[in-house]
Protein backbone atom coordinates (compact mmCIF):
# COMPACT_ATOMS: atom_id res chain seq x y z
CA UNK A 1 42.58 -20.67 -24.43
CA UNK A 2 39.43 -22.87 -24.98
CA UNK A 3 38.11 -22.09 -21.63
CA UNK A 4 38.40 -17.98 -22.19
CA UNK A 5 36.92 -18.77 -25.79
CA UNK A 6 34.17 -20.68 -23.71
CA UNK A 7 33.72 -18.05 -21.50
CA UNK A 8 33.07 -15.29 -24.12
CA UNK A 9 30.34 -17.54 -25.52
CA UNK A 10 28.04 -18.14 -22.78
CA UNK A 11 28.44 -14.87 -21.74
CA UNK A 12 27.19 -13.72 -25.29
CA UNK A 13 24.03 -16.51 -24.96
CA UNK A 14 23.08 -15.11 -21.52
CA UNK A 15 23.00 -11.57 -22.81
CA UNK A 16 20.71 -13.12 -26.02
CA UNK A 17 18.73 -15.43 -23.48
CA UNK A 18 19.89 -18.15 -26.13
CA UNK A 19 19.09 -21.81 -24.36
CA UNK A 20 19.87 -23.78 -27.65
CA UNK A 21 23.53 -22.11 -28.02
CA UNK A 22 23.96 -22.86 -24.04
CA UNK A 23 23.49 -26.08 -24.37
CA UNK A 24 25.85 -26.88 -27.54
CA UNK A 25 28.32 -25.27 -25.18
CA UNK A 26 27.39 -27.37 -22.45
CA UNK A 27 28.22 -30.18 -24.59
CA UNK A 28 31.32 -28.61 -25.63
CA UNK A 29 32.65 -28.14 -22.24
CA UNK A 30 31.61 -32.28 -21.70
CA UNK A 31 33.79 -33.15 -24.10
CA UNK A 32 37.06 -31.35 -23.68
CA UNK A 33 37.02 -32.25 -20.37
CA UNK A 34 36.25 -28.58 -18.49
CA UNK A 35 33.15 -29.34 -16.36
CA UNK A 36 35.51 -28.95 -13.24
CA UNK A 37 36.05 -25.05 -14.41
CA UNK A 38 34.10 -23.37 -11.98
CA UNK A 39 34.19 -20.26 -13.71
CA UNK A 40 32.51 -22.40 -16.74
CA UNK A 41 29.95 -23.85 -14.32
CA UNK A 42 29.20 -20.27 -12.64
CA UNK A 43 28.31 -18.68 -16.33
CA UNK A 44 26.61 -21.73 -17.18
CA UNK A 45 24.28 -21.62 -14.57
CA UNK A 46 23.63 -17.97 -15.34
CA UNK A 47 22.92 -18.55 -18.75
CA UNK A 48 20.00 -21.46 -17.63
CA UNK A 49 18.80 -18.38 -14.83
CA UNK A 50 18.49 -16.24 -18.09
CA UNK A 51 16.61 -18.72 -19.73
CA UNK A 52 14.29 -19.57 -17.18
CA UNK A 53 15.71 -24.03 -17.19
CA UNK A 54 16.07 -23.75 -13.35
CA UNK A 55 16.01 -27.67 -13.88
CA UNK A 56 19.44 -27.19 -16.19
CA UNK A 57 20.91 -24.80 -13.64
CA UNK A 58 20.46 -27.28 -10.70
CA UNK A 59 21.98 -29.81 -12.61
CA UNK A 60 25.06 -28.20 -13.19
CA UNK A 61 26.73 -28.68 -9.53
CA UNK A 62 24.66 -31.61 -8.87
CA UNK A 63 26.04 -33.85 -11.39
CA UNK A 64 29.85 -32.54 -10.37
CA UNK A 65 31.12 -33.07 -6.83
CA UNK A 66 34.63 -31.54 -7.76
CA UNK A 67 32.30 -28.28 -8.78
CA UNK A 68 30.66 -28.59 -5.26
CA UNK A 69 33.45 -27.86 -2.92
CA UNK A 70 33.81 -24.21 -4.77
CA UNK A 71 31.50 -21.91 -2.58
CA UNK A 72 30.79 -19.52 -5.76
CA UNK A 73 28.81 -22.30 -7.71
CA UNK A 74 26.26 -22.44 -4.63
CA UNK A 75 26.31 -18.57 -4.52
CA UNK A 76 25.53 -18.35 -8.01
CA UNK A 77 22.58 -21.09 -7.81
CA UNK A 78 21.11 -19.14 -4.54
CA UNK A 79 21.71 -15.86 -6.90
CA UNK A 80 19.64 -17.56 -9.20
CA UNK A 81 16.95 -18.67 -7.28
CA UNK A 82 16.50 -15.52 -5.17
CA UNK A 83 15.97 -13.39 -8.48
CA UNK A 84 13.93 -15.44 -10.15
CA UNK A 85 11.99 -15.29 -6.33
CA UNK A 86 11.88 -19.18 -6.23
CA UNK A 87 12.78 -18.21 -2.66
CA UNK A 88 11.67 -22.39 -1.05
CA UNK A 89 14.69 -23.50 -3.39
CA UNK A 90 16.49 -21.10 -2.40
CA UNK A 91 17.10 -21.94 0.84
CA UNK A 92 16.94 -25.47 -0.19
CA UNK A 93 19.81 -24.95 -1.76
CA UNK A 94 21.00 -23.62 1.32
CA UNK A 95 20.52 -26.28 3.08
CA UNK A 96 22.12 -28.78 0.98
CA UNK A 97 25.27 -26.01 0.95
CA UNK A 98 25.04 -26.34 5.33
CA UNK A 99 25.46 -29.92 5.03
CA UNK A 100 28.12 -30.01 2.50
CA UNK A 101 31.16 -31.35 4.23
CA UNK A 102 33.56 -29.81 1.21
CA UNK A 103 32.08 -26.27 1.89
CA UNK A 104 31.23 -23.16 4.30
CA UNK A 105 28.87 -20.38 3.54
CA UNK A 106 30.47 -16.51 2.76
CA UNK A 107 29.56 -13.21 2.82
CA UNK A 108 28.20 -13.52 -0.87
CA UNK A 109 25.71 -16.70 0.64
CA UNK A 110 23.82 -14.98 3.24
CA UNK A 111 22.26 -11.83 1.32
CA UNK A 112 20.21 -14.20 -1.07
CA UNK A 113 19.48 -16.78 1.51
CA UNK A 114 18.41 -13.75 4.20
CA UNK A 115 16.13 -12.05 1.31
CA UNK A 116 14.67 -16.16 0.57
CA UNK A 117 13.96 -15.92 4.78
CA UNK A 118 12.12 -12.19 4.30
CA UNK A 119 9.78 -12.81 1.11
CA UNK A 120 8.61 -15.71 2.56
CA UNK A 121 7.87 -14.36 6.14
CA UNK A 122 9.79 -17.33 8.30
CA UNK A 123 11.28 -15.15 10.78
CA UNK A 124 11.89 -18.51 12.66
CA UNK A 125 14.34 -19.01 9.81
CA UNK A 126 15.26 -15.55 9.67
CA UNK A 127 16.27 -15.25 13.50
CA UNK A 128 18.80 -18.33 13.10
CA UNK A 129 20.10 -17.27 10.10
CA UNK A 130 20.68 -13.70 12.28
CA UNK A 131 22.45 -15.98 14.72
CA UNK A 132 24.75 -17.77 12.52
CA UNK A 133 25.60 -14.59 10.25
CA UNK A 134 26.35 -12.88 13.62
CA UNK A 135 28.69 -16.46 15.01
CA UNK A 136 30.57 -16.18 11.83
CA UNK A 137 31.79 -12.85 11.86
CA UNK A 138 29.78 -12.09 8.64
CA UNK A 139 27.36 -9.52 10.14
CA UNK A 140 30.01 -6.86 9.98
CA UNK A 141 29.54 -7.42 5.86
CA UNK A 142 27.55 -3.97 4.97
CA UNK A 143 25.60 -5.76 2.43
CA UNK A 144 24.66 -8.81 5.15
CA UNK A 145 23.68 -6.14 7.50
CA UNK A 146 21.34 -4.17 5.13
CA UNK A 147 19.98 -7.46 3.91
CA UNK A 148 18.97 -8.29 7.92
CA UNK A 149 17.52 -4.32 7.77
CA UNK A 150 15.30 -5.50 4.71
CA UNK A 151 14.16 -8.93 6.21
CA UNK A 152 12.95 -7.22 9.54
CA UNK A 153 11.27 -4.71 7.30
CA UNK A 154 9.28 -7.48 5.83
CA UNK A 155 8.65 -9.21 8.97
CA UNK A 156 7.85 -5.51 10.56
CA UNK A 157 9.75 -5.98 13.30
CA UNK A 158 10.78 -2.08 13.39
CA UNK A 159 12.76 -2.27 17.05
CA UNK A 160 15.06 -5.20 15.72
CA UNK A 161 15.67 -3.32 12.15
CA UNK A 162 16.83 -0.73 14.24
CA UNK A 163 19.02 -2.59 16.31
CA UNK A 164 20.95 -3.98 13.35
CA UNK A 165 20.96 -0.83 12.28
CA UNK A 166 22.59 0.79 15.29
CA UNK A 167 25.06 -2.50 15.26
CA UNK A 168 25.97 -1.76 12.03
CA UNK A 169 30.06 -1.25 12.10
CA UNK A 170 29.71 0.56 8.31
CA UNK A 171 26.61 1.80 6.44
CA UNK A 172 25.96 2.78 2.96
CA UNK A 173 22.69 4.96 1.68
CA UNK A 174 21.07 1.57 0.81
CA UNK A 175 21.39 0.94 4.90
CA UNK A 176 19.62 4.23 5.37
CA UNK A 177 16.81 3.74 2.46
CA UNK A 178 16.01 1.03 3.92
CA UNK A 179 15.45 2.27 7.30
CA UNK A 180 13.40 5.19 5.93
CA UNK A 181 11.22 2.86 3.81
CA UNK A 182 10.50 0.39 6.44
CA UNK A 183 9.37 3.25 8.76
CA UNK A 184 7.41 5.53 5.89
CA UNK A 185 5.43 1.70 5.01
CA UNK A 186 4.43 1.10 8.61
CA UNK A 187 3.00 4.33 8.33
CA UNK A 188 5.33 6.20 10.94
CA UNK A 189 6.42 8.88 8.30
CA UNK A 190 7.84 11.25 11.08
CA UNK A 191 9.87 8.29 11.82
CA UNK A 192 11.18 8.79 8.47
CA UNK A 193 12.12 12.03 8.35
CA UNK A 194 14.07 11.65 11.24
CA UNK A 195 16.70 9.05 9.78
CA UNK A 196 16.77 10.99 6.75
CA UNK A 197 18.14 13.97 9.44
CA UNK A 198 20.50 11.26 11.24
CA UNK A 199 21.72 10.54 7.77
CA UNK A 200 22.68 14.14 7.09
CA UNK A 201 24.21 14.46 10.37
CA UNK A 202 26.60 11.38 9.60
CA UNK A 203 27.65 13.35 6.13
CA UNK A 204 25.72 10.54 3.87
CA UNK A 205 24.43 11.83 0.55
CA UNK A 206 20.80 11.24 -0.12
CA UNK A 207 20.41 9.54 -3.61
CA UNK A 208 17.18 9.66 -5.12
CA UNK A 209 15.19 6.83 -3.13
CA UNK A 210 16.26 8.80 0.45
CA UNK A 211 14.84 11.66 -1.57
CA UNK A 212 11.83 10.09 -2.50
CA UNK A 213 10.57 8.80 0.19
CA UNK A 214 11.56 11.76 1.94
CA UNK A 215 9.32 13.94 -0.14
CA UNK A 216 6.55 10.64 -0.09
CA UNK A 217 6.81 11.24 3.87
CA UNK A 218 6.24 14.99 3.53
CA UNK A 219 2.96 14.23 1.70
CA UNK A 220 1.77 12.21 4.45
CA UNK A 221 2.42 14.46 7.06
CA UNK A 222 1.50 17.41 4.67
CA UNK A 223 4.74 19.04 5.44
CA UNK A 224 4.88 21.48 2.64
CA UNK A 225 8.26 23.67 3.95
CA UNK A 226 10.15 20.65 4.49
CA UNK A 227 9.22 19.30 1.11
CA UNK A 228 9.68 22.95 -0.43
CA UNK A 229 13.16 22.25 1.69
CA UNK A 230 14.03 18.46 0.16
CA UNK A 231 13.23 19.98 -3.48
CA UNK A 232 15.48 23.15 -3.06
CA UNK A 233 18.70 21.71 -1.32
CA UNK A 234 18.98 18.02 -3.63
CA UNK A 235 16.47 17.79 -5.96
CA UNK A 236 16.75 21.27 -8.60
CA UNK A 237 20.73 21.01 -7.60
CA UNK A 238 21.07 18.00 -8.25
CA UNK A 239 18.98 17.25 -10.90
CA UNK A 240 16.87 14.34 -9.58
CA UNK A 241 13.68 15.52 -11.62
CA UNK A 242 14.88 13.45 -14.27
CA UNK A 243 14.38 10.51 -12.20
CA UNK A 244 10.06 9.14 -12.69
CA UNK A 245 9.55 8.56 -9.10
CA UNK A 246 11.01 11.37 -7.59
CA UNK A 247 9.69 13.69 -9.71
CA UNK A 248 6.37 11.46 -9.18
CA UNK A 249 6.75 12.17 -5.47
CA UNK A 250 7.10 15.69 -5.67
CA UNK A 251 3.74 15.99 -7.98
CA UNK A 252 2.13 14.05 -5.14
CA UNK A 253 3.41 16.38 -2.49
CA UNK A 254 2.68 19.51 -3.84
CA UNK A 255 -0.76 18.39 -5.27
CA UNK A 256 -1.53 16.84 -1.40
CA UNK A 257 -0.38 20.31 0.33
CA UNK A 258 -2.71 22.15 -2.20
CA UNK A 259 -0.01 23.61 -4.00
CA UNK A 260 -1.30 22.48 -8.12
CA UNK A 261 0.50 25.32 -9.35
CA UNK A 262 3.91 24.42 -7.95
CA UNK A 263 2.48 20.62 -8.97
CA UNK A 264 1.79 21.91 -12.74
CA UNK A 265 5.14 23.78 -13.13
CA UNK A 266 7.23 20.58 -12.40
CA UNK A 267 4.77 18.08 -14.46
CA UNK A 268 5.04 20.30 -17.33
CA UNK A 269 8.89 20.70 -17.20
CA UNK A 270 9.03 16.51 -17.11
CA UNK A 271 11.03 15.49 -20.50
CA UNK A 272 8.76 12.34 -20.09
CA UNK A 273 5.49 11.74 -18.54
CA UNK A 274 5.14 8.56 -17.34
CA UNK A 275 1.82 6.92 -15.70
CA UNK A 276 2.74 7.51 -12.20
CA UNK A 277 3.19 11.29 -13.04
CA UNK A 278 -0.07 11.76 -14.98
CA UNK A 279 -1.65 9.82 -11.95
CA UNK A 280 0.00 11.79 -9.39
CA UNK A 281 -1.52 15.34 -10.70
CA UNK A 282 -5.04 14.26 -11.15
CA UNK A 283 -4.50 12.97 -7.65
CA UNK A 284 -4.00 16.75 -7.07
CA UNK A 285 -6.91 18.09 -8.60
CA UNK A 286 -9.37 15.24 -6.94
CA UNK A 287 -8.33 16.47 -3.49
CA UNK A 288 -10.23 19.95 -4.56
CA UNK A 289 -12.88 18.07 -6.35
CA UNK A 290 -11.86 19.84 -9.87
CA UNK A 291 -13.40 17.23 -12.05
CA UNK A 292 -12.38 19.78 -15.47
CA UNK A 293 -8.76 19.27 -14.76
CA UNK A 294 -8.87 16.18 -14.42
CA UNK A 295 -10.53 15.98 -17.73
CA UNK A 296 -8.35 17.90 -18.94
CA UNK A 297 -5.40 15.90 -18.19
CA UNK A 298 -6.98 12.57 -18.88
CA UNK A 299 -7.98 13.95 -22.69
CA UNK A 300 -4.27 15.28 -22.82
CA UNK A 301 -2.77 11.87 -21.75
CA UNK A 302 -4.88 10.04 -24.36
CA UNK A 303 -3.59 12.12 -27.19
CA UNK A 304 0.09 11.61 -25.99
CA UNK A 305 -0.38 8.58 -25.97
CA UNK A 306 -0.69 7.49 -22.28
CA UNK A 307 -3.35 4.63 -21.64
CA UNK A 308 -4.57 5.52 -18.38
CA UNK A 309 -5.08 2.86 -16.44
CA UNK A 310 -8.06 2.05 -13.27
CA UNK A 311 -6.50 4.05 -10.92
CA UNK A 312 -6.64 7.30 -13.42
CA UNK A 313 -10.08 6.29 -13.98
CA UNK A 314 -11.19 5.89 -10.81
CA UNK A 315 -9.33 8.85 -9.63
CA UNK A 316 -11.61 10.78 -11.99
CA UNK A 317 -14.41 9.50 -11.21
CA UNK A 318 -13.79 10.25 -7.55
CA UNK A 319 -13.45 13.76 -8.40
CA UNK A 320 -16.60 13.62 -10.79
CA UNK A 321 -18.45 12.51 -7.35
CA UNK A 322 -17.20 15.11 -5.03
CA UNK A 323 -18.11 17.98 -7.74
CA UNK A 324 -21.65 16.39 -8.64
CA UNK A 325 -21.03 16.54 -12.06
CA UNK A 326 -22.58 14.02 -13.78
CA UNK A 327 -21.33 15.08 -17.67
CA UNK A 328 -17.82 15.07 -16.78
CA UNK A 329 -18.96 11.69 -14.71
CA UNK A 330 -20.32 10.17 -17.98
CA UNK A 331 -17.28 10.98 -20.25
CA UNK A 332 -15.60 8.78 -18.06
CA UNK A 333 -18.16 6.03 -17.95
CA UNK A 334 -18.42 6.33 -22.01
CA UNK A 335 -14.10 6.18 -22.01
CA UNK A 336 -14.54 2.87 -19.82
CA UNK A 337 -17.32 1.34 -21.81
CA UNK A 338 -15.62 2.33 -25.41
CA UNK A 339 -11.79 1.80 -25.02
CA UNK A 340 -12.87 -1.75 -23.29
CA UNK A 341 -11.86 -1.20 -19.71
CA UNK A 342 -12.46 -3.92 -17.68
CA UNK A 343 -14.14 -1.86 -14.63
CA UNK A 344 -12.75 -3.55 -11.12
CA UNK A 345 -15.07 -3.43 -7.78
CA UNK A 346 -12.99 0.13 -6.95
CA UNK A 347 -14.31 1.26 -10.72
CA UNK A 348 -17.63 0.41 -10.23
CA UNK A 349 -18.24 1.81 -6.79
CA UNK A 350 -16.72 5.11 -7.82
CA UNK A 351 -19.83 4.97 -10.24
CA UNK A 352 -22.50 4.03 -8.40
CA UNK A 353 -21.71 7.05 -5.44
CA UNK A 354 -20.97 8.99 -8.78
CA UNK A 355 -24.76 8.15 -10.12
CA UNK A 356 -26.18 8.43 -6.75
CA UNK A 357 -24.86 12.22 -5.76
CA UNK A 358 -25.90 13.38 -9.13
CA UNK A 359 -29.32 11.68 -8.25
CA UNK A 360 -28.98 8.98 -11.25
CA UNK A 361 -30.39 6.24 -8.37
CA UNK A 362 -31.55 3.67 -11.79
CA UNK A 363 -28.11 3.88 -13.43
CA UNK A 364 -26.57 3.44 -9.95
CA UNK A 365 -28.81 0.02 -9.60
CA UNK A 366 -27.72 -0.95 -12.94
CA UNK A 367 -23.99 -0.91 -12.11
CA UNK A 368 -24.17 -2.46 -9.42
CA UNK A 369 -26.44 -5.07 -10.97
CA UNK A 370 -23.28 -6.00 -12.83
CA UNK A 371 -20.84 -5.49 -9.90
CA UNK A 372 -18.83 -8.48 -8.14
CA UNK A 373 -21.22 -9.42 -5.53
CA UNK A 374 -18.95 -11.53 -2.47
CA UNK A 375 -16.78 -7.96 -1.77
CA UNK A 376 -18.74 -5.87 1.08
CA UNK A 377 -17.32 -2.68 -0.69
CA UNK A 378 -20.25 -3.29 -3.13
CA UNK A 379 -23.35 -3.22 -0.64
CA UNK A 380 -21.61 -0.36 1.44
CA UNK A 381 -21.95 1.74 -1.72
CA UNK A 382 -25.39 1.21 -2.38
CA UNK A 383 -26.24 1.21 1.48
CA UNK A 384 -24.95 4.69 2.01
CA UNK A 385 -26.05 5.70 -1.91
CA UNK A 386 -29.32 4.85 -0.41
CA UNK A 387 -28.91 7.38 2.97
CA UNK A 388 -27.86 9.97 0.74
CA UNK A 389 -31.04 10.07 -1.43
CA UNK A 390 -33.09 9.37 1.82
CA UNK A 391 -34.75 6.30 0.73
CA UNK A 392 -34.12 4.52 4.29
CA UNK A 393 -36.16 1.47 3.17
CA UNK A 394 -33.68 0.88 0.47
CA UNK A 395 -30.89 1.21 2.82
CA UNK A 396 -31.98 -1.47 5.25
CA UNK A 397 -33.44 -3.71 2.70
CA UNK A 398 -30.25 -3.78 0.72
CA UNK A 399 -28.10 -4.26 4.10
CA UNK A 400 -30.41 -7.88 4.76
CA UNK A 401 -29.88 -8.98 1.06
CA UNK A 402 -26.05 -8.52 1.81
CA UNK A 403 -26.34 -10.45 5.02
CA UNK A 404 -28.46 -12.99 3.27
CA UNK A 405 -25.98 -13.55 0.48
CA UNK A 406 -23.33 -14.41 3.49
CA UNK A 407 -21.19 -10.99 2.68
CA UNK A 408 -19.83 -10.02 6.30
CA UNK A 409 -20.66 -6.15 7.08
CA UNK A 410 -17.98 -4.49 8.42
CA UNK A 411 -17.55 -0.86 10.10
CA UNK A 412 -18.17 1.11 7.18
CA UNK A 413 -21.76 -0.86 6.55
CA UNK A 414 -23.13 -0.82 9.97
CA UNK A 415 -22.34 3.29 10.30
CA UNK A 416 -23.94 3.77 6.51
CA UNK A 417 -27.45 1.36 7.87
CA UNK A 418 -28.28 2.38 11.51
CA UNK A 419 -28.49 6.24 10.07
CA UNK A 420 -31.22 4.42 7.91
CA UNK A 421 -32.68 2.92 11.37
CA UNK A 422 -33.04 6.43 13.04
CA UNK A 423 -34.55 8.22 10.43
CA UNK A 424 -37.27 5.30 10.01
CA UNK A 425 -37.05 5.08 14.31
CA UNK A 426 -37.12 1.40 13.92
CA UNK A 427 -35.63 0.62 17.01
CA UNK A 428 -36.03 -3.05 17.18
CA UNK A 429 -33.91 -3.10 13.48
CA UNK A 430 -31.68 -1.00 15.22
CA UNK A 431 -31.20 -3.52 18.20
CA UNK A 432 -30.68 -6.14 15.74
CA UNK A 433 -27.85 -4.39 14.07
CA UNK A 434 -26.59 -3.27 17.41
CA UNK A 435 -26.36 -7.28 18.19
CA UNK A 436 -24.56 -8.21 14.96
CA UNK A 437 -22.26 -4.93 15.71
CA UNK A 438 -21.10 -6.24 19.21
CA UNK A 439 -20.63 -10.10 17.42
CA UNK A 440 -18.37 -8.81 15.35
CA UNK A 441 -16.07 -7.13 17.95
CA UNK A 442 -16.68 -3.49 16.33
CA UNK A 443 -18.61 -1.49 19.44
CA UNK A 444 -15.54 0.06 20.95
CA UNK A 445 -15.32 2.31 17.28
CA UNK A 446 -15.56 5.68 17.87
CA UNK A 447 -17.60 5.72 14.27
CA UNK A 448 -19.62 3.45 15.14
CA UNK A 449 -20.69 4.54 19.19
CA UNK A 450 -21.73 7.56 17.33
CA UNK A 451 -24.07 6.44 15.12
CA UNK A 452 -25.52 3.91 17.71
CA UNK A 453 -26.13 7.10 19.83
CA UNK A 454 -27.98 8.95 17.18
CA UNK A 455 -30.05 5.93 16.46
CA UNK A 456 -31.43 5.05 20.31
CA UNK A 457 -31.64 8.73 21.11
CA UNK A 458 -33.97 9.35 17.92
CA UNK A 459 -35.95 6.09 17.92
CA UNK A 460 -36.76 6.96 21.73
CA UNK A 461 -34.50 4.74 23.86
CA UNK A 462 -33.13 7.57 26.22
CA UNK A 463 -31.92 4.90 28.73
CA UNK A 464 -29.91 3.07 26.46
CA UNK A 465 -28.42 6.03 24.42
CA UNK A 466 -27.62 7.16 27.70
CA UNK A 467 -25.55 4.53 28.97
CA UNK A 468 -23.59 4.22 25.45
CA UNK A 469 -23.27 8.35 26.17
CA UNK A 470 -21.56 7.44 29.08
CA UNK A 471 -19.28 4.65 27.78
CA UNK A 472 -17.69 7.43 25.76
CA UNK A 473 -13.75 7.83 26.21
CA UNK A 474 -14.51 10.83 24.87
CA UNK A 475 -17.39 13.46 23.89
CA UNK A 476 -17.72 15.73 21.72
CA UNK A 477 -19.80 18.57 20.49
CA UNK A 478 -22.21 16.58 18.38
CA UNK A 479 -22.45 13.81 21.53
CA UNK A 480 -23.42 16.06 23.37
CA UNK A 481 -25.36 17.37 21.61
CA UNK A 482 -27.19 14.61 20.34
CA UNK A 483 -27.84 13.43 24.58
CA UNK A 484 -29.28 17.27 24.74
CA UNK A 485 -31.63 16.84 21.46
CA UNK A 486 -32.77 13.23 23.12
CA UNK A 487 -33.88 14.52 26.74
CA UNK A 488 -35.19 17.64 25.01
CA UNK A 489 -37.46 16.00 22.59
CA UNK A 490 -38.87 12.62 24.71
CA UNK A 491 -39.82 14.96 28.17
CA UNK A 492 -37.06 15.16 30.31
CA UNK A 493 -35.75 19.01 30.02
CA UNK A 494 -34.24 18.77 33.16
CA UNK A 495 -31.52 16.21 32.30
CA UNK A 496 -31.68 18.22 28.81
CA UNK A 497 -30.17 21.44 30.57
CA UNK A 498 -28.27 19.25 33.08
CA UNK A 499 -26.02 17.97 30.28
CA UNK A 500 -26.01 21.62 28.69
CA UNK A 501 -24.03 23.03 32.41
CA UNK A 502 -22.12 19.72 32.13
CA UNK A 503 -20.69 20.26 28.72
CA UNK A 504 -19.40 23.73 29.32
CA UNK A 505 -17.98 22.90 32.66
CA UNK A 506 -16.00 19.97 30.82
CA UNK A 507 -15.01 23.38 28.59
CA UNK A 508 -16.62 21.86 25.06
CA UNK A 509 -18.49 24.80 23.79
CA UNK A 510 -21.86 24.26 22.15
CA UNK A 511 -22.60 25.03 18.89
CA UNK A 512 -25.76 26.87 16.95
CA UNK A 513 -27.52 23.06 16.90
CA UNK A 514 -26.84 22.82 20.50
CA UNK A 515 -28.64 26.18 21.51
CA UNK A 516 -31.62 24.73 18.95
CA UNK A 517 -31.83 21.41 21.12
C-alpha cells in the first residue's frame, strides 16, 4: 500500500517538475526500506530527468546494486539521458550496463543508445552496435530497426538505411517517414516520392509527416499535379490542414509552382496562423518579386499579432530588391531599426543589394560599415553591388581589402570581381585573380570558366581565352559567342567565322549577339 501511495506521488512531482517534493519522497522511500522497488527507482529517476538533477538520477542505481540487476532502471537512465540529448552519458551508461555481470541489454536499450550513436556522428559505434542488435535477435524489434533507419540518416549513409530498410521483417509509417526524410534532406526529393509510392503499394496510410514531406518534395521538384494530387486524395479528406506544417508545406508548394491564389485560399482558411505559415506565403510572393504583398502580409501579421522574425524580414527585403523598390525597401529597414531587430549578416546583405539596385550606393556603404566583417557573404555583396552600378574600381578595390583582412573569397567573389577586371581590361589583375582562383581548387566551375573567358577575351589575351575555350566540357551559346566577339574584335576574322561554322555544326544555334560579333 505505501509503495502504490509512493508511486502516485512522484508521479504527481514529475508532472509539477517539483525537485523539493522528490526528494522528501526519496527520503521516504530510505526509510521504510523500499529503495529495492524498482518501480520506485524507475519514477524516481524520471522525476530527477524532469527536473533537470541528472546528478540525482545517476545516483539512484548507483548507490543500489539490488536495483542494478533490473534492466528497466538502466533503460530508464539511457531514456533519460537520450532526451535530455546528453547523448556521451548516454552511452556511458551503456557501457557500464555491457559490463554489468547481473544484466543484458533489451529491445527497450538499443533505441536510446542507437539515437546517442547518430547525434553524435560515431558510426564506428554505430556499426557495432548494428552488429550486436543484429547477434541478439533484437533487429527484428520495429522500433530498433527504425532507430538504425534514423542513425544512417544522420550519418548519410543512404545505401545502408536502405538496406535495413529492405531487412526490415515489419514496418510502421515512422519506418517509411524516415526513409522519405532522409532522402528529401540529401536533396534526392524524387527519391522521396518514390517510397511514399512503395508505401501506398504496401497498403500503409500516410500520416501527416509522409504527407508533408511529400508535398515539401513536390516543391522541390516543382511538381504541381502531384502536389494538387497529395492535397486532394489525404489532405482535404482527411483533414490534415489543421496540422501547422502540413498546411505550411502546402503554402510553400503552391506559392513555389506559382500558384498564390491556390496558396492564399488555404492560408486564409488556416484557424491559426502560425510563423512558418506567414513565412511560407511571402516566400510565394518573393519568387514573383511582389514586394506590396509582402507588405501587405507583413503589416497584417503585425496587427495579429505575429512578430515576424529575420527570415520574414529578409524575405521581404529580398523581394524589395528584385522589384527595385526602394519605399517598400525602407519600411522594412524603418520596422528593423524601430521594433529593435537585431539585423544578422543575411539581414544586412539583403540591404545593401536592396540600396544598391535602387542606386542608394552611400546607404549601401553605411550598412555595411556596420556589418560583421570575418563572413565573405559581406564583401561578395558589396563586390557585385559595385558591378551592378559599374564602378569597377570599387569592385576590385573592395575585393583586396577583403583579401587583406584574411576573409577567404570563394566562388561567388571571384565570378562578382573578374567582371570588374574585363570591363577595366586589366589583365594582369585578372591573372592575379586567375592565380588565387586555381589555389583555391575552384577552376573546374562552370561559373567561374565563364567569367575567366569573358575576362582574357576582352582584356586581349586571345591565346589564353582560347585554351580555357577549349577546356570546356561543355559550350554554350554565350561561349561561343564570347570566342566569336574575341577573334572578331583583336584581328583574326578568320578564326572569328571558323568558330561561327563550328558552332552550328555542333547544332548550338547562335543568337542576335552572335550575328552582332
Amino acid at each position: 500500500m505505501e509503495s502504490s501511495k509512493l508511486l502516485s506521488l512522484l508521479r504527481v512531482c514529475t508532472s509539477a517538475n517539483s525537485l523539493r517534493q522528490a526528494k522528501l519522497l526519496r527520503q521516504r522511500i530510505l526509510a521504510v526500506g523500499l529503495q529495492n522497488d524498482v518501480v520506485l527507482c524507475k519514477s524516481l529517476i524520471n522525476v530527477y530527468f524532469a527536473c533537470k538533477d541528472h546528478f540525482s538520477a545517476r545516483l539512484v542505481s548507483e548507490d543500489n546494486i539490488d536495483v542494478q540487476s533490473d534492466v528497466y532502471v538502466w533503460n530508464s537512465l539511457l531514456s533519460g539521458y537520450a532526451k535530455s540529448s546528453m547523448f556521451n552519458e548516454a552511452l556511458e551508461v551503456f557501457r557500464r550496463l555491457v559490463n554489468c555481470p547481473f544484466c543484458v541489454a533489451d529491445s527497450y536499450t538499443y533505441p536510446n543508445v542507437i539515437k546517442a550513436c547518430g547525434a553524435l556522428g560515431r558510426e564506428f559505434h554505430g556499426r557495432m552496435i548494428h552488429s550486436v542488435v543484429v547477434k541478439s535477435g533484437h533487429v527484428s524489434d520495429v522500433v530498433v530497426a527504425s532507430s538504425l533507419v534514423g542513425m544512417y540518416a544522420k550519418f548519410d549513409l543512404l545505401g545502408d538505411l536502405v538496406q535495413v530498410f529492405d531487412e526490415m521483417p515489419e514496418r510502421h509509417v515512422a519506418s517509411w517517414n524516415a526513409v522519405m526524410s532522409c532522402f528529401y534532406q540529401s536533396g534526392e526529393a524524387e527519391k522521396a516520392m518514390e517510397f511514399l509510392d512503395r508505401m501506398e503499394r504496401c497498403g500503409f496510410e500516410p500520416n501527416s509527416v509522409s504527407l508533408t514531406v511529400a508535398v515539401s518534395a513536390c516543391s522541390r521538384l516543382l511538381c504541381l499535379e502531384r502536389g494538387k494530387e497529395i492535397h486532394k486524395n489525404y489532405v482535404k479528406r482527411r483533414l490534415f490542414e489543421s496540422d501547422e506544417y502540413m498546411s505550411s508545406a502546402l503554402l510553400d508548394m503552391y506559392g513555389k509552382c506559382g500558384c498564390l491564389e491556390m496558396a492564399r485560399e488555404g492560408f486564409e482558411h488556416m484557424p491559426r496562423k502560425s510563423l512558418v505559415a506567414w513565412n511560407s506565403m511571402i516566400r510565394g510572393f518573393v519568387g514573383k518579386g511582389d514586394s506590396k504583398s509582402c507588405i501587405d502580409l507583413l503589416s497584417r501579421m503585425i496587427i495579429e499579432g505575429t512578430r515576424p522574425s529575420q527570415t520574414t524580414l529578409t524575405s521581404i527585403l529580398m523581394a524589395c530588391s528584385r522589384s527595385s523598390n526602394l519605399q517598400h525597401g525602407k519600411f522594412v529597414h524603418c520596422y528593423v531599426i524601430r521594433s529593435f531587430v537585431e539585423a544578422d549578416v543575411f539581414m544586412n546583405c539583403s540591404l545593401i543589394d536592396l540600396y544598391f539596385k535602387c542606386g542608394e550606393v552611400k546607404l549601401a556603404e553605411t550598412i555595411f560599415a556596420k556589418t560583421q566583417k570575418d563572413v565573405v557573404e559581406s564583401w561578395n555583396v558589396m563586390i557585385s553591388g559595385y558591378v551592378s552600378v559599374g564602378d569597377w574600381l570599387k569592385a576590385i578595390e573592395v575585393y583586396d581589402q577583403m583579401v587583406s583582412v584574411g576573409v577567404k573569397p570563394d566562388a561567388v567573389t571571384f565570378t562578382s570581381v573578374l567582371p570588374a577586371c574585363s570591363q577595366l581590361a586589366v589583365l594582369e589583375k585578372g591573372k592575379r585573380i586567375h592565380l588565387s582562383i586555381r589555389e583555391s581548387g575552384l577552376e573546374t566551375d562552370e561559373l567561374m570558366i565563364g567569367a575567366l573567358l569573358d575576362m582574357y577575351s576582352k582584356c586581349g589575351d586571345v591565346k589564353e581565352a582560347s585554351r580555357i575555350f577549349e577546356s570546356m566540357p561543355k559550350k554554350d551559346v554565350v561561349s561561343w559567342t564570347v570566342m566569336i566577339s574575341a577573334y572578331g574584335s583583336h584581328g583574326q576574322p578568320r578564326e572569328a567565322l571558323h568558330h561561327f561554322d563550328e558552332m552550328q555544326k555542333l547544332g548550338v544555334k547562335p543568337d542576335s549577339v552572335t550575328f552582332l560579333a
